[in-house]
C-alpha atoms as a PDB file:
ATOM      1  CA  UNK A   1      -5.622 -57.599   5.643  1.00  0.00           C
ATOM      2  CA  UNK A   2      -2.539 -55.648   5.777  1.00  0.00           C
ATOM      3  CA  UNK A   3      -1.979 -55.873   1.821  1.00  0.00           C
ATOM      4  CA  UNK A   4      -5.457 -54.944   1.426  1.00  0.00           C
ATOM      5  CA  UNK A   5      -4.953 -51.943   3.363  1.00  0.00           C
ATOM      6  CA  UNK A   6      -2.195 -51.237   1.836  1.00  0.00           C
ATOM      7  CA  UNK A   7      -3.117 -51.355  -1.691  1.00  0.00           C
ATOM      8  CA  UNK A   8      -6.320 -49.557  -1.466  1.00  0.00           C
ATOM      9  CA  UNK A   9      -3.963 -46.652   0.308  1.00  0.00           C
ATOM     10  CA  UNK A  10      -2.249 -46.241  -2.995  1.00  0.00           C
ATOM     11  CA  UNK A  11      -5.424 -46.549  -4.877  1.00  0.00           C
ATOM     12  CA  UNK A  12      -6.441 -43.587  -3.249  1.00  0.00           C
ATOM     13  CA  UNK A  13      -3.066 -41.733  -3.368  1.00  0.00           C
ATOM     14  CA  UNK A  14      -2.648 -42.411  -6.939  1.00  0.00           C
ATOM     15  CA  UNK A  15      -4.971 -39.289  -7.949  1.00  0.00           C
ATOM     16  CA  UNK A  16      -3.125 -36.744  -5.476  1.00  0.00           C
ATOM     17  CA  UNK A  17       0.262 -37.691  -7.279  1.00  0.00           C
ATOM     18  CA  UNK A  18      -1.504 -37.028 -10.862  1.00  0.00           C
ATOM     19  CA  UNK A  19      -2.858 -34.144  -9.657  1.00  0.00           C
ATOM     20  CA  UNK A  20       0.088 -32.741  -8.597  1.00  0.00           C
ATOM     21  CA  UNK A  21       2.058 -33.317 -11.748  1.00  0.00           C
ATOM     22  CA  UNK A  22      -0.468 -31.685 -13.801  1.00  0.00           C
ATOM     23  CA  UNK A  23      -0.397 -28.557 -10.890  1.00  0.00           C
ATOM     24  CA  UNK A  24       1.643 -25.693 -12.803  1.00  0.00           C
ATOM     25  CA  UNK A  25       2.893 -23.132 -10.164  1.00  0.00           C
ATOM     26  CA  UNK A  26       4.379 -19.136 -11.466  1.00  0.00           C
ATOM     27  CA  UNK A  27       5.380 -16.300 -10.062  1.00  0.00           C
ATOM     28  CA  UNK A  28       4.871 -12.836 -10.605  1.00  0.00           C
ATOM     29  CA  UNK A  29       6.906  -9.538  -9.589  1.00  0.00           C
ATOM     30  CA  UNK A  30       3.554  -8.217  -8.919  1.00  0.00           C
ATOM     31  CA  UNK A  31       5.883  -4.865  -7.817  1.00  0.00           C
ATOM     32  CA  UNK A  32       7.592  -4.602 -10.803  1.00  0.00           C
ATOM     33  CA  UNK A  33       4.597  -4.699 -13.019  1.00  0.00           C
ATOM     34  CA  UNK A  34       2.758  -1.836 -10.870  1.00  0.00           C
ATOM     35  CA  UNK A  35       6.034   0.540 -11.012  1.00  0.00           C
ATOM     36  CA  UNK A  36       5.938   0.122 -15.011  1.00  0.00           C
ATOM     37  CA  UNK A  37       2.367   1.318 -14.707  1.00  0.00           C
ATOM     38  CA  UNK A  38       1.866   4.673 -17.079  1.00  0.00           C
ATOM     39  CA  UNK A  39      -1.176   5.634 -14.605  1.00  0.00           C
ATOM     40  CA  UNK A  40       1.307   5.123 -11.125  1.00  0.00           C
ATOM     41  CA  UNK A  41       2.556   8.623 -12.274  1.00  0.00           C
ATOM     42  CA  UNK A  42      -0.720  10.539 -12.624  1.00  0.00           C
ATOM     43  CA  UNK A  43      -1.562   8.980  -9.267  1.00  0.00           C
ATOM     44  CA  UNK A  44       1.883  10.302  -7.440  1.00  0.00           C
ATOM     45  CA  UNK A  45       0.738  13.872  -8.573  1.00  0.00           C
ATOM     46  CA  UNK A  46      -2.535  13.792  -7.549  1.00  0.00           C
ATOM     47  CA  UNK A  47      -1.203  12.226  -4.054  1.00  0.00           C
ATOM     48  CA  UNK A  48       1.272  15.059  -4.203  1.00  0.00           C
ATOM     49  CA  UNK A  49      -1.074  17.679  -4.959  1.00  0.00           C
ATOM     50  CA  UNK A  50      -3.823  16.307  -2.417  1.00  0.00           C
ATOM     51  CA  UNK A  51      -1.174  16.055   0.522  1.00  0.00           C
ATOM     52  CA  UNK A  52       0.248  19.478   0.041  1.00  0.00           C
ATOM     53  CA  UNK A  53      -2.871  20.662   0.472  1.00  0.00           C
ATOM     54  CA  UNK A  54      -2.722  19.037   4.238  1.00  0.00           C
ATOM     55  CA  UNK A  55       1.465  19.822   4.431  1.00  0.00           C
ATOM     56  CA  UNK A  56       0.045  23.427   3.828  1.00  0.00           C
ATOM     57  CA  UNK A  57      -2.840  23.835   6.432  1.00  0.00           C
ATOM     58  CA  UNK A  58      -0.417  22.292   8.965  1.00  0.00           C
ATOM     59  CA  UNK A  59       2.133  24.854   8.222  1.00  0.00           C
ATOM     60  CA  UNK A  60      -0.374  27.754   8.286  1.00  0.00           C
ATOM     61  CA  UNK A  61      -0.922  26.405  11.346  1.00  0.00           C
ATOM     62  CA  UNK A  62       2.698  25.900  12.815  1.00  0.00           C
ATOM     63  CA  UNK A  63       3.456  29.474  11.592  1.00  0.00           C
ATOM     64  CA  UNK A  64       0.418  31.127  13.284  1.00  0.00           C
ATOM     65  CA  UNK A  65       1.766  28.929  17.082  1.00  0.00           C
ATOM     66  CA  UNK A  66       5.127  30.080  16.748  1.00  0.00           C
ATOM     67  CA  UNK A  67       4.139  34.165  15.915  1.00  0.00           C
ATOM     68  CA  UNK A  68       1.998  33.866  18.555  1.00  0.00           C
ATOM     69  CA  UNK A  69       4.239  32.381  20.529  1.00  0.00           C
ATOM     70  CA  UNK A  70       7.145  34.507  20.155  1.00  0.00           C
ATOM     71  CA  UNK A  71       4.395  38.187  20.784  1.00  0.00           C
ATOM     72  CA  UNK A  72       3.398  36.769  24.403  1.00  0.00           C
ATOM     73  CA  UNK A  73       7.430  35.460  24.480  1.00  0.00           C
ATOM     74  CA  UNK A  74       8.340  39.539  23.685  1.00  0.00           C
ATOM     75  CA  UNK A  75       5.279  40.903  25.158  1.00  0.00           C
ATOM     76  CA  UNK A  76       5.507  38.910  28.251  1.00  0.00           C
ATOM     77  CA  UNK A  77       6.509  41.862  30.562  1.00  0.00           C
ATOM     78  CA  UNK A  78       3.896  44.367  29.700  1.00  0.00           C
ATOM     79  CA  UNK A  79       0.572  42.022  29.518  1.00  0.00           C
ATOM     80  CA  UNK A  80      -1.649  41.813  32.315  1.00  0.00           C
ATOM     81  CA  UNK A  81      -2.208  38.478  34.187  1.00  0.00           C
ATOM     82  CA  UNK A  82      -6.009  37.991  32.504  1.00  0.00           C
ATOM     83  CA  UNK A  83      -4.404  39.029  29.057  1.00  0.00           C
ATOM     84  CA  UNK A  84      -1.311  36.677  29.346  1.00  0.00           C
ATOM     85  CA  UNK A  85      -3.523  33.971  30.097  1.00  0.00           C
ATOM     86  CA  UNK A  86      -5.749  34.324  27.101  1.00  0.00           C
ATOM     87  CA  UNK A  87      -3.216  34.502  24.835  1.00  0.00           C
ATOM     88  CA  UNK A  88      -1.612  31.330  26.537  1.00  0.00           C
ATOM     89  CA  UNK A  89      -5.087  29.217  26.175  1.00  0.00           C
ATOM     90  CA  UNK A  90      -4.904  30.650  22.529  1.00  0.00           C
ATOM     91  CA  UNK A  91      -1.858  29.359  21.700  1.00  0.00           C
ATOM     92  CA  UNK A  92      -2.426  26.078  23.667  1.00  0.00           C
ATOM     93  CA  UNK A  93      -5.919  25.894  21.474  1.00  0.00           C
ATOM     94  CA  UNK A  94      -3.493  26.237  17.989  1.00  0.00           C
ATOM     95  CA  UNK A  95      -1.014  23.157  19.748  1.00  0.00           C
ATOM     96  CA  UNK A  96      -4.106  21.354  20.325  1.00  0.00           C
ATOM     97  CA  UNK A  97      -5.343  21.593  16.968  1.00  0.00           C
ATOM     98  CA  UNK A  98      -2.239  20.863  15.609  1.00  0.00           C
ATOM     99  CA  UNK A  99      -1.973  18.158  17.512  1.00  0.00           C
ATOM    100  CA  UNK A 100      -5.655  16.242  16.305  1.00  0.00           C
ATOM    101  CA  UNK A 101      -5.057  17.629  12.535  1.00  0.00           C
ATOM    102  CA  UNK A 102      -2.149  15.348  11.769  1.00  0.00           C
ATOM    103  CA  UNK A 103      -3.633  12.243  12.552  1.00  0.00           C
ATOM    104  CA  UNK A 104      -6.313  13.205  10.937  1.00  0.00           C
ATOM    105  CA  UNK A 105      -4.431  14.197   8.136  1.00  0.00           C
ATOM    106  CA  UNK A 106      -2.746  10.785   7.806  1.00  0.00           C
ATOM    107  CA  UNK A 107      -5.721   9.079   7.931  1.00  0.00           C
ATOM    108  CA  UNK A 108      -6.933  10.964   4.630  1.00  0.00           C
ATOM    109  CA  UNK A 109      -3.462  11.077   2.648  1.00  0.00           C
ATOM    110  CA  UNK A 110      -3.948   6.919   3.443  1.00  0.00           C
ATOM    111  CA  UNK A 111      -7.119   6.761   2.432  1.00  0.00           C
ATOM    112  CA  UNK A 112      -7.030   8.679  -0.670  1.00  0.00           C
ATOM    113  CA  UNK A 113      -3.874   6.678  -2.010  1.00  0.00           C
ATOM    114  CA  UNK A 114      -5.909   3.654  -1.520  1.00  0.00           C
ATOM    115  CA  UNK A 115      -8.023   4.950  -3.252  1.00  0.00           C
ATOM    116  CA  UNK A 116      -6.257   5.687  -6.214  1.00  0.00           C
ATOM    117  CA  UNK A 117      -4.304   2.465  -6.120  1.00  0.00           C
ATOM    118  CA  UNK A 118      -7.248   0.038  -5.683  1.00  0.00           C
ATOM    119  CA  UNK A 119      -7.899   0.300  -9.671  1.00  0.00           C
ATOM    120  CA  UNK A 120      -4.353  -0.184 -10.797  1.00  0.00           C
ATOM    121  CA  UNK A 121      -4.142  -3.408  -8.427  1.00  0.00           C
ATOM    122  CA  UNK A 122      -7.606  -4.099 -10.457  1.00  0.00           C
ATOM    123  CA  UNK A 123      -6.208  -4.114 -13.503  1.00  0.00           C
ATOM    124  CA  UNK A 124      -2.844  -6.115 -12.646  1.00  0.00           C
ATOM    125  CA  UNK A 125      -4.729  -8.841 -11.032  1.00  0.00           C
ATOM    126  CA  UNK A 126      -6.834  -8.997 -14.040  1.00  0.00           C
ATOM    127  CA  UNK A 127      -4.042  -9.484 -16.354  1.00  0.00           C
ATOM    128  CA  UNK A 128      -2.509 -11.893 -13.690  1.00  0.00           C
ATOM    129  CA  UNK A 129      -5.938 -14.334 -13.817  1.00  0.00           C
ATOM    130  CA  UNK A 130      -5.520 -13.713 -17.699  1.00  0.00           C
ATOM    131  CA  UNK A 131      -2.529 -14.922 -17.885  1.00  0.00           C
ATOM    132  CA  UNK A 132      -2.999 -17.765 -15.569  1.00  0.00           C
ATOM    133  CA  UNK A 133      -5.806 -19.157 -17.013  1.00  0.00           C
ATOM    134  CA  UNK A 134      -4.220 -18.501 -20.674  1.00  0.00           C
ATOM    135  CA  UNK A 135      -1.109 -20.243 -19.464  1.00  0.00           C
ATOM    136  CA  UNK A 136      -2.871 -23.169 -17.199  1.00  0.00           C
ATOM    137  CA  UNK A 137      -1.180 -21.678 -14.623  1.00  0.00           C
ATOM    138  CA  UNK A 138      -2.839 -23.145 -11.038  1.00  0.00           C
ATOM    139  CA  UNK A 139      -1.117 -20.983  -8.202  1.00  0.00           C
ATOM    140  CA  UNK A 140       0.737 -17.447  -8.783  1.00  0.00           C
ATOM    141  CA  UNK A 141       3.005 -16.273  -6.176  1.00  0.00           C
ATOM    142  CA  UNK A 142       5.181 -13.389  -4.935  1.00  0.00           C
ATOM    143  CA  UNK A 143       8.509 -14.291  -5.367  1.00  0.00           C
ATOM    144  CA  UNK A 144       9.353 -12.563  -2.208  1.00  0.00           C
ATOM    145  CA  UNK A 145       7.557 -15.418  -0.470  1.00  0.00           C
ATOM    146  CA  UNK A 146       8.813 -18.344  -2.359  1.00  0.00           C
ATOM    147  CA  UNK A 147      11.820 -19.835   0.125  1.00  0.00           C
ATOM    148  CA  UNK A 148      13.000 -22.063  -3.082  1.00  0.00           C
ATOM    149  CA  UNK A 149      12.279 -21.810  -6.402  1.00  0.00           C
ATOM    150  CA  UNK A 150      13.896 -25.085  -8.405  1.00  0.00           C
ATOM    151  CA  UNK A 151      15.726 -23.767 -12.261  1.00  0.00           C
ATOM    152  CA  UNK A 152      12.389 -25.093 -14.159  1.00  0.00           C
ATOM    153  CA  UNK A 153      10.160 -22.235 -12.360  1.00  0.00           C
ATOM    154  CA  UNK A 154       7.885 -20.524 -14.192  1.00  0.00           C
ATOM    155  CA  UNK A 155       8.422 -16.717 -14.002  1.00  0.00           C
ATOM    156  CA  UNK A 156       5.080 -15.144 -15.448  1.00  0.00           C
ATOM    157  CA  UNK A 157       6.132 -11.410 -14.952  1.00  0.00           C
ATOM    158  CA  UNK A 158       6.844 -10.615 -18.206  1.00  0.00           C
ATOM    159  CA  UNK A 159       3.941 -12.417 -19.547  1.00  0.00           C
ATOM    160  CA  UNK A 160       1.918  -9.921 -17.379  1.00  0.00           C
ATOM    161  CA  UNK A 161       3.163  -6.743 -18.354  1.00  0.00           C
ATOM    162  CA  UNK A 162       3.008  -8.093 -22.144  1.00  0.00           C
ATOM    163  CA  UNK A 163      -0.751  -8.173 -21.502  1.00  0.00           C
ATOM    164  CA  UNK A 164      -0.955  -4.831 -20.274  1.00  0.00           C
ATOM    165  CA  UNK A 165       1.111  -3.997 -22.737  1.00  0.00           C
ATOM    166  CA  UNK A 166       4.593  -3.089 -20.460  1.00  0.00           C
ATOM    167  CA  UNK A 167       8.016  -3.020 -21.806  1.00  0.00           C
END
């Protein structure tokens, strides 16, 4: 019973092992492609241009604080108590703006570079999946995430930015 066992075990490990064999495994610098990209640099001036728009507003407002600041700061002396206190809530109003805009801002900067990057990540994993299945390729990885990679790897990166026509 025991050889039985035993040879019906390999019988059904035998496909894993061919299977494996036949498994071809690349990598792909998935980085360097995207920094090769001739779009990345219309995106990094739109992304400048869109957050200087926010860097702007934020200074308008960090200017307007500290003027107003520095009048009830020079003006301090002469203002009546109701006055004084206006102009205090006023410039507390300006800190608390201040202080909900640049979250806010964040949030938009983010959401517009995704934005902008999701097609560029489009079109590299397209030409990784061409590659692949031009190349029988049945995993791609990140290098960064490989902890060994033995000297017969197969380093697809170039391969990739050949398709999208890279140097």
């Amino acid at each position: 019973m025991n050889m039985k066992n035993l040879i019906v075990s390999v019988l059904l490990l035998l496909p894993l092992g061919l299977a494996a064999q036949e498994m071809k495994i690349a990598v792909v610098n998935v980085q360097d492609v995207f920094n090769l990209l001739p779009e990345l640099s219309d995106v990094e001036r739109e992304m400048s241009t869109f957050a200087k728009q926010y860097q702007d507003a934020m200074k308008g407002m960090e200017d307007d604080y500290n003027r107003k600041f520095a009048d009830l700061t020079a003006q301090n002396d002469s203002l009546t108590e109701n006055i004084r206190m206006l102009r205090m809530q006023e410039i507390e109003g300006i800190r608390t703006r201040m202080e909900n805009f640049a979250p806010m801002a964040r949030e938009e900067i983010d959401k517009k570079q995704n934005e902008l990057i999701a097609p560029l990540n489009e079109k590299i994993q397209k030409a990784i999946k061409e590659v692949s299945d031009e190349n029988g390729y049945t995993y791609v990885l990140h290098p960064q995430t490989i902890i060994y990679s033995g000297s017969n790897a197969i380093d697809a990166t170039d391969k990739v930015k050949a398709k999208l026509g890279l140097k």
